[in-house]
C-alpha atoms as a PDB file:
ATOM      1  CA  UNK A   1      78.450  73.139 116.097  1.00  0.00           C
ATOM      2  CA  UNK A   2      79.542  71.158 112.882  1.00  0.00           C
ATOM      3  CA  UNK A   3      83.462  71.288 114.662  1.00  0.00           C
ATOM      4  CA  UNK A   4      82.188  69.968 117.952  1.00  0.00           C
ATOM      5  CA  UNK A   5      80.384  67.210 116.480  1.00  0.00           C
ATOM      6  CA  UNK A   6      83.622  66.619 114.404  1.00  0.00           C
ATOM      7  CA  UNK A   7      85.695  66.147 117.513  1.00  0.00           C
ATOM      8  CA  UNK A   8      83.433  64.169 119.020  1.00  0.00           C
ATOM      9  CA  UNK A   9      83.443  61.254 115.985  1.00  0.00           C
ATOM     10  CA  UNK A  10      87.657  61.964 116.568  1.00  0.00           C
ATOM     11  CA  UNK A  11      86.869  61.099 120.102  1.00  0.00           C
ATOM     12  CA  UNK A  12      84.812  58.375 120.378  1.00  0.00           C
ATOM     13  CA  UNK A  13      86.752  56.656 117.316  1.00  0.00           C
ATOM     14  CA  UNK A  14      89.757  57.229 119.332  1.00  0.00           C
ATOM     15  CA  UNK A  15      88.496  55.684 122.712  1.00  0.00           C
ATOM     16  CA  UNK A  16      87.410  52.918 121.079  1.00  0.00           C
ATOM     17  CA  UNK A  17      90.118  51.813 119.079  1.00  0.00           C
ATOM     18  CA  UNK A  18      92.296  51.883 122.809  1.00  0.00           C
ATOM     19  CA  UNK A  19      89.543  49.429 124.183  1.00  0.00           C
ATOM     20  CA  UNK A  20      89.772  46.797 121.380  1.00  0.00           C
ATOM     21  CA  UNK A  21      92.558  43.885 122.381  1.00  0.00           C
ATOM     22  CA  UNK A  22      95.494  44.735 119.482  1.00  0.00           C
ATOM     23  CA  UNK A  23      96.314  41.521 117.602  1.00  0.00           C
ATOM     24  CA  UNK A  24      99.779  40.152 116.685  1.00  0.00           C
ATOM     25  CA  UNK A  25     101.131  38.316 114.098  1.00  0.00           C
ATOM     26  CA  UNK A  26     103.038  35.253 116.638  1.00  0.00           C
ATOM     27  CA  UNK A  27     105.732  32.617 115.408  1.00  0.00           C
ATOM     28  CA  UNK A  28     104.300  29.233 114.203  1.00  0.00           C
ATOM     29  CA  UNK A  29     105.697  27.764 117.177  1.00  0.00           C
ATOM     30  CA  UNK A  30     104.302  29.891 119.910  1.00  0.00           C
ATOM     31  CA  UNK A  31     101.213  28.219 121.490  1.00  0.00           C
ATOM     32  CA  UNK A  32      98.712  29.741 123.955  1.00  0.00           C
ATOM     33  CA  UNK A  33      96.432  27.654 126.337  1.00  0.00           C
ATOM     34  CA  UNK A  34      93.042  28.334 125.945  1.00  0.00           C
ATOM     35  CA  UNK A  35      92.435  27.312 129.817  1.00  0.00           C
ATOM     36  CA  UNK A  36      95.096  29.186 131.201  1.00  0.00           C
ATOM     37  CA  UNK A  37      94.709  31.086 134.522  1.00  0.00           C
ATOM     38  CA  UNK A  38      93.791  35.015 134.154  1.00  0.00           C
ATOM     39  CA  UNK A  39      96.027  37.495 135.567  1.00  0.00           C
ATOM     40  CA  UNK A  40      94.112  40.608 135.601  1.00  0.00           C
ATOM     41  CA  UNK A  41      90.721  39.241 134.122  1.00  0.00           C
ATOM     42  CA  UNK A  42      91.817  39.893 130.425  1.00  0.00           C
ATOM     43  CA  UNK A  43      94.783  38.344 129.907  1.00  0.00           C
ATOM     44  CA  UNK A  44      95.769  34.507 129.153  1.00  0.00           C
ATOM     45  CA  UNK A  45      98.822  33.467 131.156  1.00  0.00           C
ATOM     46  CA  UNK A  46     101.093  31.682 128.702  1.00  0.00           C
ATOM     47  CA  UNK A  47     101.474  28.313 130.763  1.00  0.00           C
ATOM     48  CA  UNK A  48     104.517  27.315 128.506  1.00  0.00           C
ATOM     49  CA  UNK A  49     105.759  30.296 126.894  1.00  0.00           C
ATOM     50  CA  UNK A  50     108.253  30.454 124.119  1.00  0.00           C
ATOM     51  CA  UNK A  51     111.403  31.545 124.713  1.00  0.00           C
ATOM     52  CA  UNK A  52     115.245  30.901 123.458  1.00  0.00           C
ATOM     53  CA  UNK A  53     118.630  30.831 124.848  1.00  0.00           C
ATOM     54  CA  UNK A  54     121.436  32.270 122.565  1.00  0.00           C
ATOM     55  CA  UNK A  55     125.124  32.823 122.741  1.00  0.00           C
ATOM     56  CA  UNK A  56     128.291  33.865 120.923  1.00  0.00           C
ATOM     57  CA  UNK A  57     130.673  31.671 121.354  1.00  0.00           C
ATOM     58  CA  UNK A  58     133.883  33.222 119.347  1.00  0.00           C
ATOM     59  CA  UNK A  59     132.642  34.008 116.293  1.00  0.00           C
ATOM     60  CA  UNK A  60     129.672  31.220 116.379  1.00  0.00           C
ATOM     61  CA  UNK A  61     126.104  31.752 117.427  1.00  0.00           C
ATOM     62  CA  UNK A  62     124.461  29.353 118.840  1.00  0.00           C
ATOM     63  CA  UNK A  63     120.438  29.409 119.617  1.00  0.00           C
ATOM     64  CA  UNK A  64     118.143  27.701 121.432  1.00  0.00           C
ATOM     65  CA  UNK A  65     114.273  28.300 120.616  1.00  0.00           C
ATOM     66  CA  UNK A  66     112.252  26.202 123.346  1.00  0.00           C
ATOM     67  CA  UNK A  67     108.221  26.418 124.533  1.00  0.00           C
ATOM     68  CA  UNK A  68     109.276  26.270 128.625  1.00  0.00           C
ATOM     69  CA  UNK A  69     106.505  24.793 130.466  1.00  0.00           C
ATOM     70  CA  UNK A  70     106.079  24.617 134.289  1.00  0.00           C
ATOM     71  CA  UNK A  71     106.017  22.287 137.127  1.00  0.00           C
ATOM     72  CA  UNK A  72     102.712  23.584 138.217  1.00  0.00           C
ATOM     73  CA  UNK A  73     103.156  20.840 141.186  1.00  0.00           C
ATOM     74  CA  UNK A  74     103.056  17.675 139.185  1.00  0.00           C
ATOM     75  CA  UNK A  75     105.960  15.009 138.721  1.00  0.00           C
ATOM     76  CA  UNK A  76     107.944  15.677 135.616  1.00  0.00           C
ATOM     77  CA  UNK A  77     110.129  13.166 134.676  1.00  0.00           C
ATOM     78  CA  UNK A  78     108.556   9.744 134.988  1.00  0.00           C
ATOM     79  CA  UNK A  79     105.285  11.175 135.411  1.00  0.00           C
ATOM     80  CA  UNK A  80     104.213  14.170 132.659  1.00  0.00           C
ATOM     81  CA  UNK A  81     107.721  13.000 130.531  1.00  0.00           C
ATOM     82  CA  UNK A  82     107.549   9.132 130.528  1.00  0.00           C
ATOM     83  CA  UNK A  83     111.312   7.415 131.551  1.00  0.00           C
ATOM     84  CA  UNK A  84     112.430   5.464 127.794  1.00  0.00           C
ATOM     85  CA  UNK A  85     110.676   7.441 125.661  1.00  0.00           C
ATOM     86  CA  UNK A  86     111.399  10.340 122.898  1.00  0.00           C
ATOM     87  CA  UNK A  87     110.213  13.408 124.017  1.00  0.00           C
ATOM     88  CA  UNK A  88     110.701  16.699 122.115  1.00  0.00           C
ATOM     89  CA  UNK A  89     112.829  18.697 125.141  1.00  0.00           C
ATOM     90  CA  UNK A  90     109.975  21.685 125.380  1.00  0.00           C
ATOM     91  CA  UNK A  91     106.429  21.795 125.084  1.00  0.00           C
ATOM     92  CA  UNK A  92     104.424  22.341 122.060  1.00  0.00           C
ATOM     93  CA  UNK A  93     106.401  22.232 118.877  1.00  0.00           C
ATOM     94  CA  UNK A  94     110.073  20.524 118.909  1.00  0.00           C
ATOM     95  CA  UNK A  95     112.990  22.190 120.204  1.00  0.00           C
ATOM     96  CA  UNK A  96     115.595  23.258 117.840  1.00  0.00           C
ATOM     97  CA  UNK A  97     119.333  24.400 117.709  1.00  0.00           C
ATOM     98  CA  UNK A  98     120.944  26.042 114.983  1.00  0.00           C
ATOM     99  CA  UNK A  99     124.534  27.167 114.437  1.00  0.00           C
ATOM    100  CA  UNK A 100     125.866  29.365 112.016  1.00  0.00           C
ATOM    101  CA  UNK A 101     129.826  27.457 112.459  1.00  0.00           C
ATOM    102  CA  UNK A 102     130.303  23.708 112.614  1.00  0.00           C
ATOM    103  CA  UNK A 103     130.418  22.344 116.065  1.00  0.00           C
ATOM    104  CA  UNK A 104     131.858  19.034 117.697  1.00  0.00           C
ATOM    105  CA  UNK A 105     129.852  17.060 120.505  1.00  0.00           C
ATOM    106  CA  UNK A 106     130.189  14.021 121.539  1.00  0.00           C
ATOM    107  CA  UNK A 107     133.210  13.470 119.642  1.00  0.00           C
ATOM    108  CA  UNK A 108     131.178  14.010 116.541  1.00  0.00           C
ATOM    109  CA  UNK A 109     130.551  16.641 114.228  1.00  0.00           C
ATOM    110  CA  UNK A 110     127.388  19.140 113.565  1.00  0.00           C
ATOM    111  CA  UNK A 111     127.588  20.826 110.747  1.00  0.00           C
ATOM    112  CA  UNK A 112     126.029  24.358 110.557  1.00  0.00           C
ATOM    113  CA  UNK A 113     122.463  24.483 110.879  1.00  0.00           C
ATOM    114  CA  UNK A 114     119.085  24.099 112.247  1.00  0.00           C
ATOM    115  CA  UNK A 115     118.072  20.843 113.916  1.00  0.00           C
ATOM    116  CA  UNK A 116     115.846  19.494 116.297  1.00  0.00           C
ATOM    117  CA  UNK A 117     116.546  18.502 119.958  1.00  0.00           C
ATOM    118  CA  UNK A 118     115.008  15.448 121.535  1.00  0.00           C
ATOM    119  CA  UNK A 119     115.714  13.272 124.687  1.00  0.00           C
ATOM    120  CA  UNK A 120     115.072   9.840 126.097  1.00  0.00           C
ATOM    121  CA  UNK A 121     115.006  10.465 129.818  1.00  0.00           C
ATOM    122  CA  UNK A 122     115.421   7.917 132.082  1.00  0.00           C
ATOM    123  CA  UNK A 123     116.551   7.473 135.810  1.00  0.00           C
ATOM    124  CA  UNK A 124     119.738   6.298 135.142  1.00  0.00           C
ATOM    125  CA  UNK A 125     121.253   8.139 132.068  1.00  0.00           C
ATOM    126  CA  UNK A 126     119.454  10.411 129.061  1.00  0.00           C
ATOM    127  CA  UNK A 127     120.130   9.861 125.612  1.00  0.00           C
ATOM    128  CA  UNK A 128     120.543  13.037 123.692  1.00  0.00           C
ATOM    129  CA  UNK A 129     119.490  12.836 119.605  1.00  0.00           C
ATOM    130  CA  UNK A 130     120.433  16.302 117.146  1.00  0.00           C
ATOM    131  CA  UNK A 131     117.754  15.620 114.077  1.00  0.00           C
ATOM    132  CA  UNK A 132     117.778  16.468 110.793  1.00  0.00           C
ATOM    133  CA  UNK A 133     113.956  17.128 111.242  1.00  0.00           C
ATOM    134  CA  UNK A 134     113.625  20.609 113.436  1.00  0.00           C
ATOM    135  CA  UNK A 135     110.089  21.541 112.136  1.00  0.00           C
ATOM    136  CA  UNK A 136     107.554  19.365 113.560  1.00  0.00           C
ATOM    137  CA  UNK A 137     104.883  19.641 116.648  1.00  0.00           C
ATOM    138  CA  UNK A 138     106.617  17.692 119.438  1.00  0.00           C
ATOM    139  CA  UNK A 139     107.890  14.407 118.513  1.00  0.00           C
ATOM    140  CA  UNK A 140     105.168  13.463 115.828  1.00  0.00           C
ATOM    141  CA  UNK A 141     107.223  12.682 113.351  1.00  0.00           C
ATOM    142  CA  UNK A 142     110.654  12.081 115.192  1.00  0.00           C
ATOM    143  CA  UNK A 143     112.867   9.252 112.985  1.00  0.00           C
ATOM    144  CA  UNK A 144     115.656   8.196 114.552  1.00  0.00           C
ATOM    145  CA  UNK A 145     116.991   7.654 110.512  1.00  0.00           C
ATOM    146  CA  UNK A 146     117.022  11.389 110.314  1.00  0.00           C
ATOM    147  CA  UNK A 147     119.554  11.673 113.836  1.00  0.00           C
ATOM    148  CA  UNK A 148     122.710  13.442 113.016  1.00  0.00           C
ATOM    149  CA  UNK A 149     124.480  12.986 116.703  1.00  0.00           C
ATOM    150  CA  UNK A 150     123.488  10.564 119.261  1.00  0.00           C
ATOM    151  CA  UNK A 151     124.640  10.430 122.551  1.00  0.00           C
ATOM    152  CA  UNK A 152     124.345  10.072 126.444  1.00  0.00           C
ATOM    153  CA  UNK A 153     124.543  11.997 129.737  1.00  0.00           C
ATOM    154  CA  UNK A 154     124.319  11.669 133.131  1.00  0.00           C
ATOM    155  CA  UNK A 155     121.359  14.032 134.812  1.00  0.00           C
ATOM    156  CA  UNK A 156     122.330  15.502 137.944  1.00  0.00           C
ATOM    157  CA  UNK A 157     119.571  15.650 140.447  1.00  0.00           C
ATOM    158  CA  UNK A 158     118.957  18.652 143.140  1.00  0.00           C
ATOM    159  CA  UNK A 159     116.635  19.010 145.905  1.00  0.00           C
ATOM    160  CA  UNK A 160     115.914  22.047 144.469  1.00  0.00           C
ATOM    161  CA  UNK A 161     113.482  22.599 141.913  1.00  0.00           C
ATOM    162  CA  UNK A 162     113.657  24.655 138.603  1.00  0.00           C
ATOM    163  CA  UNK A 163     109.645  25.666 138.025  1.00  0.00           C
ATOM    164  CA  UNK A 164     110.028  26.197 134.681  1.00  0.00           C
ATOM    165  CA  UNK A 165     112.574  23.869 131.574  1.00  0.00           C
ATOM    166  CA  UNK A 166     115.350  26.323 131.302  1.00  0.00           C
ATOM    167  CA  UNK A 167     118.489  25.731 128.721  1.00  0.00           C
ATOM    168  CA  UNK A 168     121.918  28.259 128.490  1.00  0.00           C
ATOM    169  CA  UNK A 169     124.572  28.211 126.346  1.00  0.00           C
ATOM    170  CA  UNK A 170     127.583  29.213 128.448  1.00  0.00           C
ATOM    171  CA  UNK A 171     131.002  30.076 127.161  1.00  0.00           C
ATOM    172  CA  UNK A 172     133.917  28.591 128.494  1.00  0.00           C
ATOM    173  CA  UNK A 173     136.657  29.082 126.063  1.00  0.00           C
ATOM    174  CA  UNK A 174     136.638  31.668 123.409  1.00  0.00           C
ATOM    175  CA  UNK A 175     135.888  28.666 121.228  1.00  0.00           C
ATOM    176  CA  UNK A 176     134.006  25.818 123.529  1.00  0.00           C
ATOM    177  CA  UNK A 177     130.728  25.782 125.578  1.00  0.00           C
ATOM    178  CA  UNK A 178     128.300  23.920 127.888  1.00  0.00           C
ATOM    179  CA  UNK A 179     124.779  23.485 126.857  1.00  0.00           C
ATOM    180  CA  UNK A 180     122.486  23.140 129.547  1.00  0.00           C
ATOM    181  CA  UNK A 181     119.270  22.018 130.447  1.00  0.00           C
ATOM    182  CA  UNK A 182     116.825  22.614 133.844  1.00  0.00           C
ATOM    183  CA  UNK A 183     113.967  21.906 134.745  1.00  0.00           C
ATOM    184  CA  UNK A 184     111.506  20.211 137.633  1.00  0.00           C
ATOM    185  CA  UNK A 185     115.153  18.381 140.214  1.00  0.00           C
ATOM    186  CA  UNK A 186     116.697  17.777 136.786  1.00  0.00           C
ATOM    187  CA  UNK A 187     120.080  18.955 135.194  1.00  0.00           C
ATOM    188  CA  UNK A 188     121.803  17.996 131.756  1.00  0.00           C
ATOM    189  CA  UNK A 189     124.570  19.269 130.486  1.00  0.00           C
ATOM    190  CA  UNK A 190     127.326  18.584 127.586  1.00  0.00           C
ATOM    191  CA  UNK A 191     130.210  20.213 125.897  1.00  0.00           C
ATOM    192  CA  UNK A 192     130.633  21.636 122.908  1.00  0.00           C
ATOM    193  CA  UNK A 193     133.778  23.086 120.425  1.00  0.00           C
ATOM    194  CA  UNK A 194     133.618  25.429 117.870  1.00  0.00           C
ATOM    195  CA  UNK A 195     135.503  23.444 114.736  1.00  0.00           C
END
């Protein structure tokens, strides 16, 4: 009797511990919406989950860690993103790069490192800014003091749309790339070399 009350304990314990939600330790810079949509009545969907794109690029990494909000319907860019002003390129916390070899864009040089990634969008050209200053929840405490390259690009526009902000690092010699960004009608997109 003792041995069947045993294994019941072993049960119950058991069943219960496969009912409670299991808790993770998440990155500083992943964000869940409190009032996001249930899929199956337990479960938040992440509205702008965190993600990265990440490439090697001859013997360079490169990596992009991004929050990638959606469209969700509404009018991105000169609407939710304002045309003329800094925005952090993601949602949340700022985007960031890092490189583990020196890289030219623009003509200028990047040293190795981690740095954040911010835009001015507007309708006619974006200016792109790499910043000292990667760690920081969206653009709060942008300075354009702390930009290491500054430049501009033309968006290209589609009729179709991208739901959700999208960047890729693509290869396109074994020591040069295009880095990429999608997201609502909007494309930008700039070279890079490996120094």
């Amino acid at each position: 009797m003792k041995h069947l009350i045993a294994l019941l304990v072993v049960a119950l314990s058991v069943l219960s511990c496969k009912n409670e939600p299991k808790q993770s330790n998440q990155n500083d810079h992943q964000h869940h919406n409190s009032s996001a949509n249930n899929d199956d009545g337990n479960k938040k969907k992440v509205l702008s989950p965190h993600t990265s794109a990440m490439a090697m690029i001859g013997d360079a990494h490169v990596h992009i860690d991004y929050s990638s909000p959606g469209v969700r319907g509404r009018i991105i860019f000169g609407g939710l993103v304002g045309y003329d002003n800094v925005w952090q390129a993601g949602a949340h916390y700022a985007t960031w790069i890092e490189t583990d070899k020196d890289l030219t864009i623009a003509g200028e040089k990047l040293p190795a490192g981690k740095y954040g990634f911010f835009t001015i969008p507007s309708k006619s050209d974006w200016t792109i800014m790499i910043n000292k200053n990667w760690d920081q929840h969206g653009k709060d405490e942008y300075d354009e003091k702390e930009d290491v390259i500054r430049f501009k690009v033309t968006p290209e526009i589609s009729e179709d749309i991208q739901e959700h902000l999208e960047y890729k690092i693509t290869e396109t010699s074994d020591n040069s790339g295009i880095i990429s960004m999608s997201w609502e009608k909007v494309k930008i997109e700039f070279p890079f070399a490996i120094n």
